[in-house]
Protein backbone atom coordinates (compact mmCIF):
# COMPACT_ATOMS: atom_id res chain seq x y z
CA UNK A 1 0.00 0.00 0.00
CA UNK A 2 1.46 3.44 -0.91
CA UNK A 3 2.33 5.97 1.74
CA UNK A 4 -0.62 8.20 0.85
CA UNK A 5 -3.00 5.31 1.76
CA UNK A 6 -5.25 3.50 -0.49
CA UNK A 7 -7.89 5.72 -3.42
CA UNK A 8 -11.14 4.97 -4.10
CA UNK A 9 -12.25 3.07 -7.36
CA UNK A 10 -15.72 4.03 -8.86
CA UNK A 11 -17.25 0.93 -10.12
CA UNK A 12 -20.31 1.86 -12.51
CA UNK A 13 -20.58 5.36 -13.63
CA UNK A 14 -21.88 6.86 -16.96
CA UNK A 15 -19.52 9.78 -17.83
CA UNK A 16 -20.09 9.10 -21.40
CA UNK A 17 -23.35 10.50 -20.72
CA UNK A 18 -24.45 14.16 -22.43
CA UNK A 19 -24.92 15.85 -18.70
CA UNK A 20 -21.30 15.57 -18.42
CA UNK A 21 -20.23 17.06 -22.18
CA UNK A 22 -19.87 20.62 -21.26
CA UNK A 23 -17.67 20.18 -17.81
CA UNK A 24 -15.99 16.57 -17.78
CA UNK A 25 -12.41 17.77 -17.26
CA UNK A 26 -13.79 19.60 -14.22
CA UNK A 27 -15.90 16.35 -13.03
CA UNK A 28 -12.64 14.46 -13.37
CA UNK A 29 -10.61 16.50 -11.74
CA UNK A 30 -12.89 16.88 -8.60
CA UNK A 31 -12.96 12.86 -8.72
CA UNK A 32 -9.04 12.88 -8.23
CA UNK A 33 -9.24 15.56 -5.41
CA UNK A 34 -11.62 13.48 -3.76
CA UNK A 35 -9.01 10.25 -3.52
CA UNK A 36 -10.95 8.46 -6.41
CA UNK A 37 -7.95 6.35 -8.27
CA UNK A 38 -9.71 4.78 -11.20
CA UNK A 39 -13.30 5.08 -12.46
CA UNK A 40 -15.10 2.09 -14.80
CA UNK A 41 -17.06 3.87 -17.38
CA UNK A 42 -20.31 1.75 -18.04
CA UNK A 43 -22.30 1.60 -21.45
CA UNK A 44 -26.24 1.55 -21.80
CA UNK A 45 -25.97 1.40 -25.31
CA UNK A 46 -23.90 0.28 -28.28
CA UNK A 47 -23.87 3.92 -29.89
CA UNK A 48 -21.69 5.43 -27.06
CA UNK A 49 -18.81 2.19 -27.37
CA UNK A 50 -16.85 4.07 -29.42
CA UNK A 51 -17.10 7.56 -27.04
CA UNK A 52 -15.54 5.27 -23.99
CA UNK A 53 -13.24 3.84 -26.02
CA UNK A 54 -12.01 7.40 -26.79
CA UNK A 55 -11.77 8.67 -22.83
CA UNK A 56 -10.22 5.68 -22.00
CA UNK A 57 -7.78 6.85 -24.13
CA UNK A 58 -7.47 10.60 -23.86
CA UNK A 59 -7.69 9.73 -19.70
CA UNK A 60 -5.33 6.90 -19.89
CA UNK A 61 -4.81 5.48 -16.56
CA UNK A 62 -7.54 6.87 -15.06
CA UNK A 63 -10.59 5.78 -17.40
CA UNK A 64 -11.36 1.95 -17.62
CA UNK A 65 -14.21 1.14 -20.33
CA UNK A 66 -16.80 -1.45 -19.60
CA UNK A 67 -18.92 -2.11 -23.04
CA UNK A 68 -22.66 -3.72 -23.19
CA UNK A 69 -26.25 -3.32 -23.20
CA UNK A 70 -28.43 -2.33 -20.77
CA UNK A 71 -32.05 -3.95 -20.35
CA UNK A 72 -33.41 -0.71 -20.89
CA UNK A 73 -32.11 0.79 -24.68
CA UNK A 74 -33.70 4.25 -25.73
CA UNK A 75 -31.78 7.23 -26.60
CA UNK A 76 -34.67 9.78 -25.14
CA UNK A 77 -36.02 9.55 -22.04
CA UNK A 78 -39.63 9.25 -24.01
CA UNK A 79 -38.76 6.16 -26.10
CA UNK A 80 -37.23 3.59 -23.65
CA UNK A 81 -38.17 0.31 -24.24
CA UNK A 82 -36.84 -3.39 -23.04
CA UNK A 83 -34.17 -4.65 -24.85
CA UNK A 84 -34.66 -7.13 -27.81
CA UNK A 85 -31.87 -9.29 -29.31
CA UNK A 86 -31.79 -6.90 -32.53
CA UNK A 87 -27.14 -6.33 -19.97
CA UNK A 88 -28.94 -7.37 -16.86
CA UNK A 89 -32.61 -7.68 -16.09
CA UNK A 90 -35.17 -4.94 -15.58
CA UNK A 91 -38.32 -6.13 -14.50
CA UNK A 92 -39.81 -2.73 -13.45
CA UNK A 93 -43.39 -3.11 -14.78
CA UNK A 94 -42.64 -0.20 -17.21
CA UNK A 95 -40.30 -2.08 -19.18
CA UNK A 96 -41.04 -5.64 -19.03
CA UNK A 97 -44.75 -5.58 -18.38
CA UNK A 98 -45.03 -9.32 -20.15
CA UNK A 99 -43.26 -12.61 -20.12
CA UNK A 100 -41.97 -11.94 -23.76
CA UNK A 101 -40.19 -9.17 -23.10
CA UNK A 102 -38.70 -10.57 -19.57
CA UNK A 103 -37.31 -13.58 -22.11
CA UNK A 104 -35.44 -11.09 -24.10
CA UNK A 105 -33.66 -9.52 -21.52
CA UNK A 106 -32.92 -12.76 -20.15
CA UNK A 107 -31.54 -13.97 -23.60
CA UNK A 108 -29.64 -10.93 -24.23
CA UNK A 109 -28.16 -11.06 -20.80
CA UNK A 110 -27.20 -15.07 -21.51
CA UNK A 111 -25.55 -13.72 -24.42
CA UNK A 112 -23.33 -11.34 -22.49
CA UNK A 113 -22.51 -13.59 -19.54
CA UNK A 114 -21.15 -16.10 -22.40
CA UNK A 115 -19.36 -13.81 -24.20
CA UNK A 116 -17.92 -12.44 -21.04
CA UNK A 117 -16.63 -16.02 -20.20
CA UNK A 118 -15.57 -16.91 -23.45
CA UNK A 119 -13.00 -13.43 -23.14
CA UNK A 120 -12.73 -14.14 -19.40
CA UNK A 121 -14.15 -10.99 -18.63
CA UNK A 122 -15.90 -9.45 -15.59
CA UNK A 123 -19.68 -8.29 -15.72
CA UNK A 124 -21.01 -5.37 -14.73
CA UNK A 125 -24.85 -5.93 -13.90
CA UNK A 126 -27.69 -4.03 -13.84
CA UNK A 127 -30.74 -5.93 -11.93
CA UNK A 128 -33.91 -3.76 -10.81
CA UNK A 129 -36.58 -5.46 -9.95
CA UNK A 130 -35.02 -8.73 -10.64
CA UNK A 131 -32.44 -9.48 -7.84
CA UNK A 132 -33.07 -13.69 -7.64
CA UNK A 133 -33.84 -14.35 -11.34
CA UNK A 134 -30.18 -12.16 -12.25
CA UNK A 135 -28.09 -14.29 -9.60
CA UNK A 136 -30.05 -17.55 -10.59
CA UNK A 137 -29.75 -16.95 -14.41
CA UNK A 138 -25.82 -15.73 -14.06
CA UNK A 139 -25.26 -18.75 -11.83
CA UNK A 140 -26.81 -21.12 -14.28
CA UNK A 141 -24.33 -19.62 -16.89
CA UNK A 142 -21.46 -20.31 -14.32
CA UNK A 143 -20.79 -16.58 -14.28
CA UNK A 144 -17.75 -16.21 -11.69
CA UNK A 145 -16.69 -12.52 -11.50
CA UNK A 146 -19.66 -10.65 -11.20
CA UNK A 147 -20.62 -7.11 -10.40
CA UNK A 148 -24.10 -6.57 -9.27
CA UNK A 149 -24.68 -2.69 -9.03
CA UNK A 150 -27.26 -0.87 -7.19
CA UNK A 151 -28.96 -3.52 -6.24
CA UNK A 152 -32.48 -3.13 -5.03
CA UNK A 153 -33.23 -7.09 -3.76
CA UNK A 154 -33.37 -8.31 -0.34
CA UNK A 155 -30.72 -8.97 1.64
CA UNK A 156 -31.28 -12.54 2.30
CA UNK A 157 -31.42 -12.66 -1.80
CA UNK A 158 -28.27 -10.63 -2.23
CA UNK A 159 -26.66 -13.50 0.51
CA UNK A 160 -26.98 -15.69 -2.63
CA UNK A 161 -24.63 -13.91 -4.69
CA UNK A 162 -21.93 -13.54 -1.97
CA UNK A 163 -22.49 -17.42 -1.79
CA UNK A 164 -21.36 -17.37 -5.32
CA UNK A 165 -18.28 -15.24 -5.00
CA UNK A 166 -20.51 -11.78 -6.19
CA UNK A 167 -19.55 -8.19 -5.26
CA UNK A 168 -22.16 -5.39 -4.59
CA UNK A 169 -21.22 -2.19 -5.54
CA UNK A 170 -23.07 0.84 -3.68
CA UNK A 171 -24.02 4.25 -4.89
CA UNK A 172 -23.87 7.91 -2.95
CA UNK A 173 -28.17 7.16 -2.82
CA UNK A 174 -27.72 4.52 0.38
CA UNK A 175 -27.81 7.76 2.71
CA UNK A 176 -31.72 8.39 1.39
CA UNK A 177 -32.18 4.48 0.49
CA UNK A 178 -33.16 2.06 3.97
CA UNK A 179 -33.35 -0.82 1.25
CA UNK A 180 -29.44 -0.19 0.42
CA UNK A 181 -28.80 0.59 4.35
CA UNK A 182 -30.41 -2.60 5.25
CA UNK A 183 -28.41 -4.30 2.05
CA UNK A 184 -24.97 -2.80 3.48
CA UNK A 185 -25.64 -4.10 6.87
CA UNK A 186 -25.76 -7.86 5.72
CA UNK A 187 -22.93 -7.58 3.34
CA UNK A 188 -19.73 -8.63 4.38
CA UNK A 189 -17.14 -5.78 3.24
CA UNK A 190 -15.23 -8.13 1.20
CA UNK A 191 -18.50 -8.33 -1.10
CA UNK A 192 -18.83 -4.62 -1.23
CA UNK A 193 -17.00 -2.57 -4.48
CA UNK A 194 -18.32 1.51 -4.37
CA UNK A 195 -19.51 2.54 -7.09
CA UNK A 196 -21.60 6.41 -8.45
CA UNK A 197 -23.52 5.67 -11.06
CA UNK A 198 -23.26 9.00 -12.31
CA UNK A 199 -25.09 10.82 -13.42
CA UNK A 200 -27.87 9.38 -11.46
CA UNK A 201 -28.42 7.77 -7.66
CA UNK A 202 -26.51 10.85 -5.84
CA UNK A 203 -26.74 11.47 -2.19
CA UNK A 204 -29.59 14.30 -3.35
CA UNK A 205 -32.45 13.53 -5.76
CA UNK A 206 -32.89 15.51 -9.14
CA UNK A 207 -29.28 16.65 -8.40
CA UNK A 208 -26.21 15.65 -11.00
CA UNK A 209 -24.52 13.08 -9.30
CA UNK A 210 -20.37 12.51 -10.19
CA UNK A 211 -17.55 10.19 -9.03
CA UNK A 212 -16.21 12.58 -6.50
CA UNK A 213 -19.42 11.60 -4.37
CA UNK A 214 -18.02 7.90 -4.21
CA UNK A 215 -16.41 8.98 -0.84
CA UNK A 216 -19.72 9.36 0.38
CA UNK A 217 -20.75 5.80 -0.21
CA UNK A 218 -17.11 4.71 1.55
CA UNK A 219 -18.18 7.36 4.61
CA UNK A 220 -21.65 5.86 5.17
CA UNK A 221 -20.46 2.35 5.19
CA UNK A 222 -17.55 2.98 7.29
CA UNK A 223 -20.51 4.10 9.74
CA UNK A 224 -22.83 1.42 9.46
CA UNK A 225 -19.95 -1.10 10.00
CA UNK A 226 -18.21 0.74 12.60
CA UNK A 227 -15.01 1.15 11.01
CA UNK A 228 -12.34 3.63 9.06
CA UNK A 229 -13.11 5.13 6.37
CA UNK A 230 -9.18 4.22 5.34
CA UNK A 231 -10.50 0.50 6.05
CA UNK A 232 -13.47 0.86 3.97
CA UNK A 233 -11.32 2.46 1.30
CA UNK A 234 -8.90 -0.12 1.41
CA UNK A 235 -10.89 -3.55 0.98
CA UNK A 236 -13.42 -1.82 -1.13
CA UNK A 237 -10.80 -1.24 -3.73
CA UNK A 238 -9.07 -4.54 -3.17
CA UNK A 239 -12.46 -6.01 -4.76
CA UNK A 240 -12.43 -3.62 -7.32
CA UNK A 241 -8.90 -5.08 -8.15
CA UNK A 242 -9.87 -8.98 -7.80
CA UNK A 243 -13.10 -8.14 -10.08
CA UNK A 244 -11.31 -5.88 -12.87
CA UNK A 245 -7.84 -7.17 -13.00
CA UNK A 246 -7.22 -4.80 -15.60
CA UNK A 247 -7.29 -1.78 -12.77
CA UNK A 248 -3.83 -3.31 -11.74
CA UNK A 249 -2.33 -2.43 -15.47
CA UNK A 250 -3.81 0.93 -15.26
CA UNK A 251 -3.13 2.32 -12.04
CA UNK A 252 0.40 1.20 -12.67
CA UNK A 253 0.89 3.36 -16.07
């Protein structure tokens, strides 16, 4: 461990996303003033691939990319629909109101979880509404390094993915969640990864949320546990490391 302590790694965050176009130098640099090390920028759609492939670049080091599809595909926030096979499962009736399009999802999200093991590659999982069919289905696909973020289930459901050698990652939103409080106080910290999901699930609703604000997710678990921050810090980014090897390369460049 390096003299200055350990930094924080955010998880799941969307700074490919518009709300950050006009400022993300600034968003970045607040993220590395706030102790945050290395930052996993997630995909909802194929169309921005090639715009994380690019920061990963011009933020070498700092920027990991993490490319799939979210359950929930629409460019506008009036035409979002459930995915079709023209990652994760999003049962929230507004999505996946029948059995057809819950099949989809699940098909698409097969797809993903073999391609992942085929490249022997980490997934990063998005499950709303559909915390025990996600851990059955990705255990059914033998689906060993596994991210499930912002997860909404209940805790004795989430116990089945630490069974299965899962990490949880939670968002800045656990101070005004008692789902995620109650979800933290189960978890054993060497299941938990931190994550933002910027631009959405800050510590205030309707407010821009951005990786700096991962240190709030360390701060309230270091509470709820009774520990250090510095511990929280510490182990939280040690899982980050076991589930994205590839951290190790860039944190060392």
């Amino acid at each position: 461990m390096a003299a200055t302590g350990p930094g924080l790694v955010d998880c799941h965050c969307h700074i490919s996303a518009s709300d950050f176009d006009s400022d993300l130098d600034d968003v970045l640099e607040k993220a590395k003033k706030a102790n945050v090390i290395a930052l996993v920028a997630v995909a909802e759609h194929s169309g921005e691939f090639e715009k994380i492939i690019q920061l990963s670049e011009r933020y070498n080091g700092f920027i990991q990319p993490c490319l799939g599809i979210h359950p929930v595909q629409g460019l506008s926030h009036e035409d979002q629909r459930s995915v079709t096979l023209k990652v994760g499962l999003d049962f929230s009736p507004k999505f996946a109101a029948t059995d057809e399009q819950k099949e989809a999802q699940r098909q698409v999200l097969i797809k993903q979880a073999q391609l992942a093991k085929r490249l022997n590659l980490p997934l990063n999982v998005h499950s709303r509404s559909a915390g025990r069919p996600t851990i059955r289905l990705l255990q059914e696909q033998g689906a060993d390094k596994v991210l499930l973020h912002a997860f909404d289930g209940r805790p004795s459901v989430a116990m089945e993915g630490v069974k299965a050698g899962y990490f949880f990652s939670i968002p800045p939103s656990i101070i005004r969640s008692k789902e995620k409080q109650k979800l933290v106080k189960q978890l054993p910290l060497t299941s938990i990864c931190l994550e933002t999901d910027s631009p959405v699930l800050g510590p205030e609703k309707q407010v821009r949320n951005e990786p700096c604000n991962v240190s709030i997710s360390a701060e309230y678990i270091a509470q709820v546990k009774g520990i250090s921050v510095e511990e929280v810090t510490e182990i939280t980014t040690q899982n980050a490391l076991k589930l994205f090897p590839k951290l190790q390369d860039l944190l060392q460049k």
